[in-house]
PDB file of N, CA and C in Angstrom:
ATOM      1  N   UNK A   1     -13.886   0.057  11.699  1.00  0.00           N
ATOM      2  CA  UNK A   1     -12.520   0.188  11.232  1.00  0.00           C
ATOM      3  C   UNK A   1     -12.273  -0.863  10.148  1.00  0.00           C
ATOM      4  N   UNK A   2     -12.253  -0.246   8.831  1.00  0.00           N
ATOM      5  CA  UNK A   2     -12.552  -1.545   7.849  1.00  0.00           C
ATOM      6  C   UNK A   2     -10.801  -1.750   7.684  1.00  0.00           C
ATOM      7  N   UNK A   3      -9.838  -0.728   8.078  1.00  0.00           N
ATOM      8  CA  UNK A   3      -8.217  -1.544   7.870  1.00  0.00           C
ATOM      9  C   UNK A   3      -8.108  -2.731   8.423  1.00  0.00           C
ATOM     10  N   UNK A   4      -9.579  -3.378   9.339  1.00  0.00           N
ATOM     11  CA  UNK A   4      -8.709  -4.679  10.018  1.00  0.00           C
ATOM     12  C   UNK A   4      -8.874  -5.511   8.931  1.00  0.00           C
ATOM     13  N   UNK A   5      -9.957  -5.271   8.071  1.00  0.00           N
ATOM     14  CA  UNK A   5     -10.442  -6.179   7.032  1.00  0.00           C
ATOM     15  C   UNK A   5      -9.113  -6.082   5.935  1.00  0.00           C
ATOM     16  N   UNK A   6      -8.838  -4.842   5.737  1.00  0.00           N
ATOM     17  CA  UNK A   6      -7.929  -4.821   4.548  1.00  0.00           C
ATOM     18  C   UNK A   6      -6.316  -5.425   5.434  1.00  0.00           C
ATOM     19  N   UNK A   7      -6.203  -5.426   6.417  1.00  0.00           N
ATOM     20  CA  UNK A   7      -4.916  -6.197   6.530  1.00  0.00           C
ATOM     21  C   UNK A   7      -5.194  -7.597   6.606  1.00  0.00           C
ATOM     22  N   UNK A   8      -6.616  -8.142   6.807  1.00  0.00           N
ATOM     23  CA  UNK A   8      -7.021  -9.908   6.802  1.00  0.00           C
ATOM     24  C   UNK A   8      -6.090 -10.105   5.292  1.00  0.00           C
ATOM     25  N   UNK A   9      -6.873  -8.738   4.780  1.00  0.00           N
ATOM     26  CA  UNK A   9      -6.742  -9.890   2.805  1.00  0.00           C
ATOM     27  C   UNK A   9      -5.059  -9.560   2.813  1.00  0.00           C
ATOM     28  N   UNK A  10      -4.379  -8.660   3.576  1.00  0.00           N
ATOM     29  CA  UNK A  10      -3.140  -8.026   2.774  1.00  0.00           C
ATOM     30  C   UNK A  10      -2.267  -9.859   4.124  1.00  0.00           C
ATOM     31  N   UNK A  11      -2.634 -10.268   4.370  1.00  0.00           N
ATOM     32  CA  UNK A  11      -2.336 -11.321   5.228  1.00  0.00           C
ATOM     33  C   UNK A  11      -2.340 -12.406   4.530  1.00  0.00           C
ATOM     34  N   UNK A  12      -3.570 -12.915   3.901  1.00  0.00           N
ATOM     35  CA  UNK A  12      -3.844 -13.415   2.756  1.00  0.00           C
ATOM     36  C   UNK A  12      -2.937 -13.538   1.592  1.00  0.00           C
ATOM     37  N   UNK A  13      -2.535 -12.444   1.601  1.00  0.00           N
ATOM     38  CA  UNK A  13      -1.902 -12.637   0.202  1.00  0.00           C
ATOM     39  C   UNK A  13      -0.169 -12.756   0.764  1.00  0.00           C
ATOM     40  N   UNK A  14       0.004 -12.274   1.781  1.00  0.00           N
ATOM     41  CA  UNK A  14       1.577 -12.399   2.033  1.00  0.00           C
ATOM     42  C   UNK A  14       1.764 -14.115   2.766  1.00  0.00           C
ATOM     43  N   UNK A  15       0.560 -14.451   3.096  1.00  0.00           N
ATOM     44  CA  UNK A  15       0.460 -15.977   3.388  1.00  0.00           C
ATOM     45  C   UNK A  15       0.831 -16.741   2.018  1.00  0.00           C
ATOM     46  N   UNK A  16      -0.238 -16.599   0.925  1.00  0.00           N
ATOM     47  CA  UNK A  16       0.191 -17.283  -0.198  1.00  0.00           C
ATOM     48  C   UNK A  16       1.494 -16.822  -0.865  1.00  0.00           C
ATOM     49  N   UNK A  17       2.036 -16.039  -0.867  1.00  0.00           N
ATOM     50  CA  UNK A  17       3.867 -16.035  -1.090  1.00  0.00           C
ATOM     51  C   UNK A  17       4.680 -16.817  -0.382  1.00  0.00           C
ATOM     52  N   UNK A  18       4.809 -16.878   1.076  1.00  0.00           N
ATOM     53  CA  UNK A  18       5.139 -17.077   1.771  1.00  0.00           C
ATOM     54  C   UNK A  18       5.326 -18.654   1.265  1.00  0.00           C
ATOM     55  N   UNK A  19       4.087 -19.351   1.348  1.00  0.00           N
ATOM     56  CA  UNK A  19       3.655 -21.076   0.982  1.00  0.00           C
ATOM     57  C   UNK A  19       4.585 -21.016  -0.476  1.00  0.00           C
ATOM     58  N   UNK A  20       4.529 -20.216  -1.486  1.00  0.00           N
ATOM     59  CA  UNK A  20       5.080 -20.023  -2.981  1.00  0.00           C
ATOM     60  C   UNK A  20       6.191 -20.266  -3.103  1.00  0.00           C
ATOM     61  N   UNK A  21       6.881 -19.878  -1.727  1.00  0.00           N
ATOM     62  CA  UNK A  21       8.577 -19.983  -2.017  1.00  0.00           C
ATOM     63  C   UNK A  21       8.979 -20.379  -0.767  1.00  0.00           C
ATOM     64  N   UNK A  22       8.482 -21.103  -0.265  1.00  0.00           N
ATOM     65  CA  UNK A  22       8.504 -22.169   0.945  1.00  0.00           C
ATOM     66  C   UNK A  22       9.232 -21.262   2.513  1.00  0.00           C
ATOM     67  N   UNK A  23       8.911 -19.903   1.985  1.00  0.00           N
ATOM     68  CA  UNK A  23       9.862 -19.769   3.721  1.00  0.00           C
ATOM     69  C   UNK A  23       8.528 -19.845   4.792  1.00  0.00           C
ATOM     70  N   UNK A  24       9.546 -19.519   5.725  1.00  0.00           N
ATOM     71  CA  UNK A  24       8.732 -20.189   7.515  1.00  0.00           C
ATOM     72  C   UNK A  24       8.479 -18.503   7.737  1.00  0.00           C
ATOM     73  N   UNK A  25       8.929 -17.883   7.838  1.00  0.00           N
ATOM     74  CA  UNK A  25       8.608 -16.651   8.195  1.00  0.00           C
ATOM     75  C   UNK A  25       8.144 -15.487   7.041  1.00  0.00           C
ATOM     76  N   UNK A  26       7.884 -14.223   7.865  1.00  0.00           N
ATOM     77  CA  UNK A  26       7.534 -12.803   6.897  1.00  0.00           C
ATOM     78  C   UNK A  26       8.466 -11.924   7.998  1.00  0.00           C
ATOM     79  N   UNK A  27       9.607 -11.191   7.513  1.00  0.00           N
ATOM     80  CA  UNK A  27       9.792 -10.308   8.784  1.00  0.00           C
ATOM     81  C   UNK A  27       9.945  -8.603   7.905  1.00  0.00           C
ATOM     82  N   UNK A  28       9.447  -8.706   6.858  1.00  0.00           N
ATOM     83  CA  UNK A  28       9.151  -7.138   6.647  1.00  0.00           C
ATOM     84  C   UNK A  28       8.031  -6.958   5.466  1.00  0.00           C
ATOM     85  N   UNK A  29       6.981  -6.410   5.449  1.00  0.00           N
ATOM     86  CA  UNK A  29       6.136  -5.643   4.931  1.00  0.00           C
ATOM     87  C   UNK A  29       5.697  -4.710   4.092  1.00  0.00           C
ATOM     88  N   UNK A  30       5.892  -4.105   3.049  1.00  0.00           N
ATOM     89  CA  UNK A  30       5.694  -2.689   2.706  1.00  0.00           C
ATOM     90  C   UNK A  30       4.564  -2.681   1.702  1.00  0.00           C
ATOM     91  N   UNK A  31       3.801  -1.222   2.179  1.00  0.00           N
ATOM     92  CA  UNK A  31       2.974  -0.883   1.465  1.00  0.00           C
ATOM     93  C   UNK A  31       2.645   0.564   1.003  1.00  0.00           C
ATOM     94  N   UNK A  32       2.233   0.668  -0.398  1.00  0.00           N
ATOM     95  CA  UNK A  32       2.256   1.886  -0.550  1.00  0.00           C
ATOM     96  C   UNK A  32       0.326   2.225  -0.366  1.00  0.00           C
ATOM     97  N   UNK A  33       0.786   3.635  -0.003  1.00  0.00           N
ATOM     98  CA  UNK A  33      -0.967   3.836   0.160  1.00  0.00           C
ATOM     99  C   UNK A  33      -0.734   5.873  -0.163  1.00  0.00           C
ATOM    100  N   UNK A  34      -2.158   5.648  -1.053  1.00  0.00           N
ATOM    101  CA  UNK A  34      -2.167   7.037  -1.670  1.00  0.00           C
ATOM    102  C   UNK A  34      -3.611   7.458  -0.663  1.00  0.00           C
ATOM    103  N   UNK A  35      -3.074   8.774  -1.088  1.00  0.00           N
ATOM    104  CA  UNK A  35      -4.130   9.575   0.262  1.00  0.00           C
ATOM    105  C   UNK A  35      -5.754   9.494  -0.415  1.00  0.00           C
ATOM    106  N   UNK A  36      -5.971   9.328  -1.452  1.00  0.00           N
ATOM    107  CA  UNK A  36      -7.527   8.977  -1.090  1.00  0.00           C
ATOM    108  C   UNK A  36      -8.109   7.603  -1.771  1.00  0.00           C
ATOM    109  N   UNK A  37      -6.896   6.825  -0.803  1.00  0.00           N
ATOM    110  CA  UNK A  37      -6.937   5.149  -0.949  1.00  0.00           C
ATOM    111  C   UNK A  37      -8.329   4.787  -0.168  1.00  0.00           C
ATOM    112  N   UNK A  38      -8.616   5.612   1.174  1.00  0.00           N
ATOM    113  CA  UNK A  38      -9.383   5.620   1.774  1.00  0.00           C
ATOM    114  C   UNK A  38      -9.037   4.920   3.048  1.00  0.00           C
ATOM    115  N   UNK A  39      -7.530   4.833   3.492  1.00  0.00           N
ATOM    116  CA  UNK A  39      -6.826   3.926   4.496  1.00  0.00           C
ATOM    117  C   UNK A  39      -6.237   4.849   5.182  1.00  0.00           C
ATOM    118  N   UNK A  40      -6.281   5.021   6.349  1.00  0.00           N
ATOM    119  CA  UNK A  40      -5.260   5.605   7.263  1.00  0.00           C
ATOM    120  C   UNK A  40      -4.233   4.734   7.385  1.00  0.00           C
ATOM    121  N   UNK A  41      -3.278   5.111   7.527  1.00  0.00           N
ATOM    122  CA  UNK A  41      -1.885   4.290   7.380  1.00  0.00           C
ATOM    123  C   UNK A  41      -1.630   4.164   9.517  1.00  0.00           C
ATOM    124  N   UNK A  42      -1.843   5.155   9.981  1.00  0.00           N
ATOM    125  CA  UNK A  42      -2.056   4.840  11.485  1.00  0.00           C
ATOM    126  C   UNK A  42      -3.117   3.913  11.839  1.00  0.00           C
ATOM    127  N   UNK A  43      -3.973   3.614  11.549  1.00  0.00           N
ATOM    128  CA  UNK A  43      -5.080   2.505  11.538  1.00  0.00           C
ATOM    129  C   UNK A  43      -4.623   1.410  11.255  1.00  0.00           C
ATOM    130  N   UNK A  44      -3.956   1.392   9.826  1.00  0.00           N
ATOM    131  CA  UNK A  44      -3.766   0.055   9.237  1.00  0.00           C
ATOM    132  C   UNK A  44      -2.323  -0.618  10.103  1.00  0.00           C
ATOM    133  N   UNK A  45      -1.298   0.292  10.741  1.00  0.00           N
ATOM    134  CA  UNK A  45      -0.662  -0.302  11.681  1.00  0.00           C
ATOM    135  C   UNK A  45      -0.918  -1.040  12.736  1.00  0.00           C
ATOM    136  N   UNK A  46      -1.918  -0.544  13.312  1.00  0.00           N
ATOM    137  CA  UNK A  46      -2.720  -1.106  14.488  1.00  0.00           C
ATOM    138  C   UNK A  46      -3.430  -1.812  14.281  1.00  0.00           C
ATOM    139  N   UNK A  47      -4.265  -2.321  13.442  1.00  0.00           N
ATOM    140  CA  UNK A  47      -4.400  -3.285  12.467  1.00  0.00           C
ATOM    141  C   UNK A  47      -3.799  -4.691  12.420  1.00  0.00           C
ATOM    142  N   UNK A  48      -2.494  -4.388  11.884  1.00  0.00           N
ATOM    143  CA  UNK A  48      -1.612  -4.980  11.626  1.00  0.00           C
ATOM    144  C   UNK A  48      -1.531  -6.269  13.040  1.00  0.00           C
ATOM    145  N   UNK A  49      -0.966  -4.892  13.851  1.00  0.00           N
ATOM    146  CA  UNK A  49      -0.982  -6.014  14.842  1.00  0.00           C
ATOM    147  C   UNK A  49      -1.974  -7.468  15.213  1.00  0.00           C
ATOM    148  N   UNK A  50      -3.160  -7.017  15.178  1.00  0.00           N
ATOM    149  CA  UNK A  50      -3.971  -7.944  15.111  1.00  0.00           C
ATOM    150  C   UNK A  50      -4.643  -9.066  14.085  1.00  0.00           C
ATOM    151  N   UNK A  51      -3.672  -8.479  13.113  1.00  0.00           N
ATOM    152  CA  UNK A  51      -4.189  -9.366  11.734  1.00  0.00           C
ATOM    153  C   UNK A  51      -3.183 -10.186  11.657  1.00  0.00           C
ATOM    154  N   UNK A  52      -2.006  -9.989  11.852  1.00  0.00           N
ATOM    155  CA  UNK A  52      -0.677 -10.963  11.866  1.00  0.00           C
ATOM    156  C   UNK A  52      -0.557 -11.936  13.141  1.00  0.00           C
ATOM    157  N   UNK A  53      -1.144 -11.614  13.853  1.00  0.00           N
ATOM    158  CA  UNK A  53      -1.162 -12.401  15.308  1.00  0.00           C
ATOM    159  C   UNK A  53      -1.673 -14.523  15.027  1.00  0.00           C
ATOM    160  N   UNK A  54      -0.841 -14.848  15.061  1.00  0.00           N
ATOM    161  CA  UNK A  54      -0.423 -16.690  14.665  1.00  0.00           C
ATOM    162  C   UNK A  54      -0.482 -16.842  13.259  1.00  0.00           C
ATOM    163  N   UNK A  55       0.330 -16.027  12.782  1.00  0.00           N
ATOM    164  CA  UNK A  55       0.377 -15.802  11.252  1.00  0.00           C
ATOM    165  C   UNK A  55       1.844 -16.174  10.768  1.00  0.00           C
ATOM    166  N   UNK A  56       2.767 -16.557   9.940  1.00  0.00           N
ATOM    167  CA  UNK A  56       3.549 -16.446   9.175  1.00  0.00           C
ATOM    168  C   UNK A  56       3.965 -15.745   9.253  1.00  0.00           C
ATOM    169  N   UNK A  57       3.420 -14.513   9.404  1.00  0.00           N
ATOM    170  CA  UNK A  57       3.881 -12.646   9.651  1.00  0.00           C
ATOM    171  C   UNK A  57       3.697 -12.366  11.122  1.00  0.00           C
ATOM    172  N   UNK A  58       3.675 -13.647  11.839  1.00  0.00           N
ATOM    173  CA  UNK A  58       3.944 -12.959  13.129  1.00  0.00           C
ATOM    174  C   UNK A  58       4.540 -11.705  13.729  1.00  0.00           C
ATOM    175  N   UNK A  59       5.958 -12.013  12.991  1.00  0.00           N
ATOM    176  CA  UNK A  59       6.834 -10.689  13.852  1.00  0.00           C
ATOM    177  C   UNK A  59       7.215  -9.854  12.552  1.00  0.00           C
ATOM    178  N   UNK A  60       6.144 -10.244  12.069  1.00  0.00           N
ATOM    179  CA  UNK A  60       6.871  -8.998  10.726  1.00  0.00           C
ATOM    180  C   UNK A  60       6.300  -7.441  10.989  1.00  0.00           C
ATOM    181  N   UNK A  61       7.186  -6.213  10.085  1.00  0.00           N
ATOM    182  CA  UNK A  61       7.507  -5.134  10.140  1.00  0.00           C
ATOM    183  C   UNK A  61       6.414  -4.867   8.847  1.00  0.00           C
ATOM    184  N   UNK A  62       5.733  -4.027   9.536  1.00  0.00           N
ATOM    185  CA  UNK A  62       5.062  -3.229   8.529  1.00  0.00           C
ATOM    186  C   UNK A  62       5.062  -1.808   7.711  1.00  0.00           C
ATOM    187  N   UNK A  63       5.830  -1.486   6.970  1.00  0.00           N
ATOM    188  CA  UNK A  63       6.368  -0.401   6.568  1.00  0.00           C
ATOM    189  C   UNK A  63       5.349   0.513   5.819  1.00  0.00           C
ATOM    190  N   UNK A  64       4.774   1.796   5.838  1.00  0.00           N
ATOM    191  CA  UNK A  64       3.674   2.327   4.906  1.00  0.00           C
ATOM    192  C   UNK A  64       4.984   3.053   4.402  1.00  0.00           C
ATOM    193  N   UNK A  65       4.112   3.789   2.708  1.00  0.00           N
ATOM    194  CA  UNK A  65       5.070   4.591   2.177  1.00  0.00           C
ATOM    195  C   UNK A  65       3.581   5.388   1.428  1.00  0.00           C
ATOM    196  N   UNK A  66       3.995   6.515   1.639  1.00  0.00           N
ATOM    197  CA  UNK A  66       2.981   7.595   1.025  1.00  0.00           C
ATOM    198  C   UNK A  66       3.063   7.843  -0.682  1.00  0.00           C
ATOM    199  N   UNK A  67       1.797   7.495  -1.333  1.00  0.00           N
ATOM    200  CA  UNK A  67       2.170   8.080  -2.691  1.00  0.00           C
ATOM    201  C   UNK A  67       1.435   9.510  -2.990  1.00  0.00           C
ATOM    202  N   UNK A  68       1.940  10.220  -3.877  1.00  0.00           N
ATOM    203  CA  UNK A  68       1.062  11.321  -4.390  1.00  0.00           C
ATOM    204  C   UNK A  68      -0.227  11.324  -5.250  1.00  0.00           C
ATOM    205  N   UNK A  69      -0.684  12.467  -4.748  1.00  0.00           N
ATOM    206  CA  UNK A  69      -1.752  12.253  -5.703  1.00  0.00           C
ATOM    207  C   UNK A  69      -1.526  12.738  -7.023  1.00  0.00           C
ATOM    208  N   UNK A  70      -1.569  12.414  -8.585  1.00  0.00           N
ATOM    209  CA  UNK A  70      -1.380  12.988 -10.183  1.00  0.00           C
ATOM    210  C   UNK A  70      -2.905  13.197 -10.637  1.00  0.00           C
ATOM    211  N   UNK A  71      -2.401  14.067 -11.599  1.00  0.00           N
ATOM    212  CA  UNK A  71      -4.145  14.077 -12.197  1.00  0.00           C
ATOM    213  C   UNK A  71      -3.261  14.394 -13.347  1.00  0.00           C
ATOM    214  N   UNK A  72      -4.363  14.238 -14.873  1.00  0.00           N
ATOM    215  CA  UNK A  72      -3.807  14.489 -15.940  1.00  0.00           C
ATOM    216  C   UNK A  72      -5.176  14.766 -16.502  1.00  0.00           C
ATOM    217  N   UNK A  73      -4.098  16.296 -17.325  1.00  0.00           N
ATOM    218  CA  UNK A  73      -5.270  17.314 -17.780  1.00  0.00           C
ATOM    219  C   UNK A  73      -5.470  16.521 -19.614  1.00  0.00           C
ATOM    220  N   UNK A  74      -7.028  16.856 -19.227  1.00  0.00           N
ATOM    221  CA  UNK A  74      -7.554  16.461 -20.407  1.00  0.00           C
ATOM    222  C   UNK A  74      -7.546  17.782 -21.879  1.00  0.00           C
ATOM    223  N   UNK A  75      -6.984  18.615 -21.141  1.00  0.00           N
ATOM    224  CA  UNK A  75      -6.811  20.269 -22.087  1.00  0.00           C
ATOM    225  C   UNK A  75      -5.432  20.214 -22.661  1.00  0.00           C
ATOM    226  N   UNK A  76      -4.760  20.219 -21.942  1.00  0.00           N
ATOM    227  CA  UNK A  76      -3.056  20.223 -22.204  1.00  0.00           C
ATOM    228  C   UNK A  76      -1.868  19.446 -22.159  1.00  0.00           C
ATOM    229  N   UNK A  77      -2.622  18.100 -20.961  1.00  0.00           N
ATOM    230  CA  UNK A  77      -2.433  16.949 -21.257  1.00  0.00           C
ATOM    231  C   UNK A  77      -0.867  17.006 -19.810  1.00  0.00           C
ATOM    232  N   UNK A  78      -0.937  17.756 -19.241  1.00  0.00           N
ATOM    233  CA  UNK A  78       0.027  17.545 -18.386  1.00  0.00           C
ATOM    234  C   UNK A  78      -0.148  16.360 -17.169  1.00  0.00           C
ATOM    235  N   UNK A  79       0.841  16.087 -16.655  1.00  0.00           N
ATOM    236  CA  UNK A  79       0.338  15.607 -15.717  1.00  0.00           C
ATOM    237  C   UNK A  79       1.464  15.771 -14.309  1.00  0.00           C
ATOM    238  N   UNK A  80       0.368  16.503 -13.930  1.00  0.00           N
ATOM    239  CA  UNK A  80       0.821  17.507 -12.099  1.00  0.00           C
ATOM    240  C   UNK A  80       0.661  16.508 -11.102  1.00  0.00           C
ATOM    241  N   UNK A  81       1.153  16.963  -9.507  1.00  0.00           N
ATOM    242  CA  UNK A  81       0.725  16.551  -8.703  1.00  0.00           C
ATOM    243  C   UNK A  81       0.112  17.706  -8.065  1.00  0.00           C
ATOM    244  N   UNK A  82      -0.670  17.123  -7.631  1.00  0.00           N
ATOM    245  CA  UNK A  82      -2.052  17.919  -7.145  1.00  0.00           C
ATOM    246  C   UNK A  82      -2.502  17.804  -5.418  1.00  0.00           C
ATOM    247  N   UNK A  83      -3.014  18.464  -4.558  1.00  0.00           N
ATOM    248  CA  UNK A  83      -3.926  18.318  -3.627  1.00  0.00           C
ATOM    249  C   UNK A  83      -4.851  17.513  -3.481  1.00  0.00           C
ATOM    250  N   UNK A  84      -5.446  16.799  -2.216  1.00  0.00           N
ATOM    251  CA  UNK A  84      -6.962  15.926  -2.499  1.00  0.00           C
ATOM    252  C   UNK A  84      -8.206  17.169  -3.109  1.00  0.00           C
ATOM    253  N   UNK A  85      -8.121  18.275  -2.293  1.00  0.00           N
ATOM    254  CA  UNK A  85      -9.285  18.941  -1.997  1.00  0.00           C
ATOM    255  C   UNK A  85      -8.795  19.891  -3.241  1.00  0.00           C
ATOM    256  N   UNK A  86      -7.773  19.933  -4.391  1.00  0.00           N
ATOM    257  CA  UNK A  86      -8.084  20.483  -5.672  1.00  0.00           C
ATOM    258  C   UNK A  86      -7.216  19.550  -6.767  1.00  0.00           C
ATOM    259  N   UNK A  87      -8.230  19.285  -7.665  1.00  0.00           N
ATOM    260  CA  UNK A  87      -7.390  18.253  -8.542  1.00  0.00           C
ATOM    261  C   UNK A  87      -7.576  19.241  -9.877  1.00  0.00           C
ATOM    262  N   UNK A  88      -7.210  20.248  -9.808  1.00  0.00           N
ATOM    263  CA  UNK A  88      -6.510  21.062 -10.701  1.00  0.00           C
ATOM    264  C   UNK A  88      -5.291  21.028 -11.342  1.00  0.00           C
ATOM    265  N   UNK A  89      -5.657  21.216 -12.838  1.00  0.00           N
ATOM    266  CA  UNK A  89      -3.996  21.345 -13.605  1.00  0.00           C
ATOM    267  C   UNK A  89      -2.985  21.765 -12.952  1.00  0.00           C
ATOM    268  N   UNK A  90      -1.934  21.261 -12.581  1.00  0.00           N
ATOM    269  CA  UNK A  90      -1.030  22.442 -12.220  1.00  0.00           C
ATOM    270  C   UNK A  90      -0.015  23.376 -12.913  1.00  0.00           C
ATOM    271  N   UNK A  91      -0.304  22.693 -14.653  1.00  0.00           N
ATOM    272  CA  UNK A  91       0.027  23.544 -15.772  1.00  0.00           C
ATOM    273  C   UNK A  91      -0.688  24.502 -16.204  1.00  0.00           C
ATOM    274  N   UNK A  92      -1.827  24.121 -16.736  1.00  0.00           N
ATOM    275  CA  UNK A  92      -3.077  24.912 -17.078  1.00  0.00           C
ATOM    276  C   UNK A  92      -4.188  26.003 -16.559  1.00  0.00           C
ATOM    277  N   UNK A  93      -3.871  25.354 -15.035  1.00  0.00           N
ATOM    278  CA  UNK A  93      -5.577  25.719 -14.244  1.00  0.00           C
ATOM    279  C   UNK A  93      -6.302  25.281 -14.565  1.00  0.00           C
ATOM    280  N   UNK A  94      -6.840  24.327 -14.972  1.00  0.00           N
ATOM    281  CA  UNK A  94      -8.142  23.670 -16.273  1.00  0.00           C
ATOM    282  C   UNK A  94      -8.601  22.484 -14.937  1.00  0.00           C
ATOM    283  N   UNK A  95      -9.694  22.563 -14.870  1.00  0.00           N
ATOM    284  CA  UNK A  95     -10.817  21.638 -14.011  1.00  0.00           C
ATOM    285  C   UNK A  95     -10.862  20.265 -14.614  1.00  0.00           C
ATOM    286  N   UNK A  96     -10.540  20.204 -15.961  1.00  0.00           N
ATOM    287  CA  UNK A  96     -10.774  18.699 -16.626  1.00  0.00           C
ATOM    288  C   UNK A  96      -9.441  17.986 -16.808  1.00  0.00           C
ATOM    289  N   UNK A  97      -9.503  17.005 -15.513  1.00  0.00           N
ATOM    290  CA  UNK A  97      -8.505  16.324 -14.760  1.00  0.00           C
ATOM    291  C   UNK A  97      -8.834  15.172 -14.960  1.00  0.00           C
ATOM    292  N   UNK A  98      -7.721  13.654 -15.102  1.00  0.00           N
ATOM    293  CA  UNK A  98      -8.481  12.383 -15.328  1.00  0.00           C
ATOM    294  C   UNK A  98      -7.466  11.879 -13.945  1.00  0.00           C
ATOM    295  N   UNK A  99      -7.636  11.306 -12.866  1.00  0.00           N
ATOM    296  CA  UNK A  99      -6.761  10.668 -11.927  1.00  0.00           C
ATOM    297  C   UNK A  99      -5.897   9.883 -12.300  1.00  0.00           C
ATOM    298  N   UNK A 100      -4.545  10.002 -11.680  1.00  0.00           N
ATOM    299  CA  UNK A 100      -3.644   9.033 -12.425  1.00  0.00           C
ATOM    300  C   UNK A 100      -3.420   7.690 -11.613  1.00  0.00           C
ATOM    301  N   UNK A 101      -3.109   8.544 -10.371  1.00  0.00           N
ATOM    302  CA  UNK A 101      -2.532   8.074  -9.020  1.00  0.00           C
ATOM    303  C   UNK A 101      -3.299   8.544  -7.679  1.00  0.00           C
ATOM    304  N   UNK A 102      -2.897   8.361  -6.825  1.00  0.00           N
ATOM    305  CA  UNK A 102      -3.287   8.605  -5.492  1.00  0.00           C
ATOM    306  C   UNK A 102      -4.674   7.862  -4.653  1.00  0.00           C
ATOM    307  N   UNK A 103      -5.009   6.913  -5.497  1.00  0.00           N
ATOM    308  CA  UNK A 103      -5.946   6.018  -4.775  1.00  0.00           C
ATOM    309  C   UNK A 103      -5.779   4.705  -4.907  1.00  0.00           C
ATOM    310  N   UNK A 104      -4.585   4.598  -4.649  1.00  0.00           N
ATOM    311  CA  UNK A 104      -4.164   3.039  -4.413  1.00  0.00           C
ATOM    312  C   UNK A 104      -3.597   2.695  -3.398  1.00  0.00           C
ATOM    313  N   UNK A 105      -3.628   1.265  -2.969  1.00  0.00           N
ATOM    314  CA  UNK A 105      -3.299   0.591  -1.788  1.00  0.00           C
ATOM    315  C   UNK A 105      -2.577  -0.751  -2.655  1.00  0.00           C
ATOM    316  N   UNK A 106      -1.290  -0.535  -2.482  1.00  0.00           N
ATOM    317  CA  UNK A 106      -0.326  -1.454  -3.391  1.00  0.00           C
ATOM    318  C   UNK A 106       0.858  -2.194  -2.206  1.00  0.00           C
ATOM    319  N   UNK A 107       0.526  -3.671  -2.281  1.00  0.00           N
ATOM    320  CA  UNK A 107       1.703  -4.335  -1.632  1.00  0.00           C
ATOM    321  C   UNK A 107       3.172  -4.307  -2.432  1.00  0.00           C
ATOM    322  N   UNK A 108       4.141  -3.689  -1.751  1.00  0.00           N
ATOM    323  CA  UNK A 108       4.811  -3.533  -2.484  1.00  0.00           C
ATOM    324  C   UNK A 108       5.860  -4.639  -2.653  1.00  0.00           C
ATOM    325  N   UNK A 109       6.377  -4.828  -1.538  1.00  0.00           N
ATOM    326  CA  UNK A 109       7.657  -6.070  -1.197  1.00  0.00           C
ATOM    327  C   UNK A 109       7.324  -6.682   0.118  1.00  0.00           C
ATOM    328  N   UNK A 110       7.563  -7.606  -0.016  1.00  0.00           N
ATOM    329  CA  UNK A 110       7.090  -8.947   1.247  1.00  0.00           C
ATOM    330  C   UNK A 110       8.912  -9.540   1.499  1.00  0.00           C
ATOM    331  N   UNK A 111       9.548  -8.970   2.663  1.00  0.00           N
ATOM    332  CA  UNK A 111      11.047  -9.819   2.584  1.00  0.00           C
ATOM    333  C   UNK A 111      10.321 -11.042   3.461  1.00  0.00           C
ATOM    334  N   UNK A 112      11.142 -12.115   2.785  1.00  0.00           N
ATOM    335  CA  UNK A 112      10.904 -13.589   3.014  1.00  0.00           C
ATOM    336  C   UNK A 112      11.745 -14.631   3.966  1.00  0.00           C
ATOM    337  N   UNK A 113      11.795 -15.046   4.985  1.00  0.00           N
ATOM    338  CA  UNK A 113      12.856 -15.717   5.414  1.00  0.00           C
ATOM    339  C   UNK A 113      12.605 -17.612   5.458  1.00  0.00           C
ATOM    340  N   UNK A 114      13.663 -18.154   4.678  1.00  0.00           N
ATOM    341  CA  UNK A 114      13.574 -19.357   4.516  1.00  0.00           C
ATOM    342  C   UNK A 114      14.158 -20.232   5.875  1.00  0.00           C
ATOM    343  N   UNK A 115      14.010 -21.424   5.774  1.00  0.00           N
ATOM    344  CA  UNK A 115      14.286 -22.601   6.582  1.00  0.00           C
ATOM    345  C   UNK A 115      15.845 -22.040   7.235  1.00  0.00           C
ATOM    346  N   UNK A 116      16.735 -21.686   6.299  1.00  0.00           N
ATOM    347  CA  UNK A 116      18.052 -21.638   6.888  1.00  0.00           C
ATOM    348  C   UNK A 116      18.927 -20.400   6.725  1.00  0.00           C
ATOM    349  N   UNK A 117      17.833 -19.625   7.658  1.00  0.00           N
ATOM    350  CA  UNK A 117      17.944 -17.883   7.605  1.00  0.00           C
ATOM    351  C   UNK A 117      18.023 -17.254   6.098  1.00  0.00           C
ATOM    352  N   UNK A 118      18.167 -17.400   5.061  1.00  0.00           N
ATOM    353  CA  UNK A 118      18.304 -17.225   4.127  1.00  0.00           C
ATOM    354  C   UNK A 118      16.870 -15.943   3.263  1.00  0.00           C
ATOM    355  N   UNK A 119      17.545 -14.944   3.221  1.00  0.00           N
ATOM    356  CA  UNK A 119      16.087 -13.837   3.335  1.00  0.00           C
ATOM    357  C   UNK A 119      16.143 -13.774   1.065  1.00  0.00           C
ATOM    358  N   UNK A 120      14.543 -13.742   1.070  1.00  0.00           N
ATOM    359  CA  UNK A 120      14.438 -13.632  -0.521  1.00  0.00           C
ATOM    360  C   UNK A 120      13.294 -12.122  -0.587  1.00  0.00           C
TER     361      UNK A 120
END
């Protein structure tokens, strides 16, 4: 299950914010993840749990948000949203597709809570 690995680093990096702007806590999360990010978003919850455990992000909320997949035609130049299993124009029909979107795993917002409740 390599999401435990990808929530170590996504820990990692909400640790060094966290130190950046001096708050004591993490109490919300969000991430976007496109379907052939290669992440189950049910994995990476469960995950979660165990990657935040005596963390900064102890009790923080982990929010996924689904992106689409785009492709952009190299014929007509549109750019559709598409299926994993057909990355076909959805203007054209045309097979010669360049990916736009849909394979990313993007932290999106980290809410922050400082010394004297004060959320950034």
């Amino acid at each position: 299950m390599h999401e435990l690995s990808v929530c170590q680093h996504l820990i990692g990096q909400v640790e060094a914010l966290a130190r950046e702007h001096g708050a004591v806590r993490v109490s919300r999360i969000v991430v976007r993840i496109g379907p052939l990010a290669g992440v189950e978003a049910a994995l990476l919850e469960q995950a979660f749990t165990l990657a935040r455990a005596g963390t900064v992000a102890d009790q923080a909320e982990l929010a996924t948000e689904s992106l689409p997949i785009q492709v952009r035609c190299t014929v007509c130049g549109a750019v559709t949203t598409v299926t994993a299993n057909r990355l076909i124009c959805g203007a054209c029909g045309d097979w010669h597709t360049e990916l736009q979107s849909g394979d990313e795993l993007l932290l999106t917002s980290v809410e922050l809570e400082l010394e004297d409740n004060e959320y950034v």
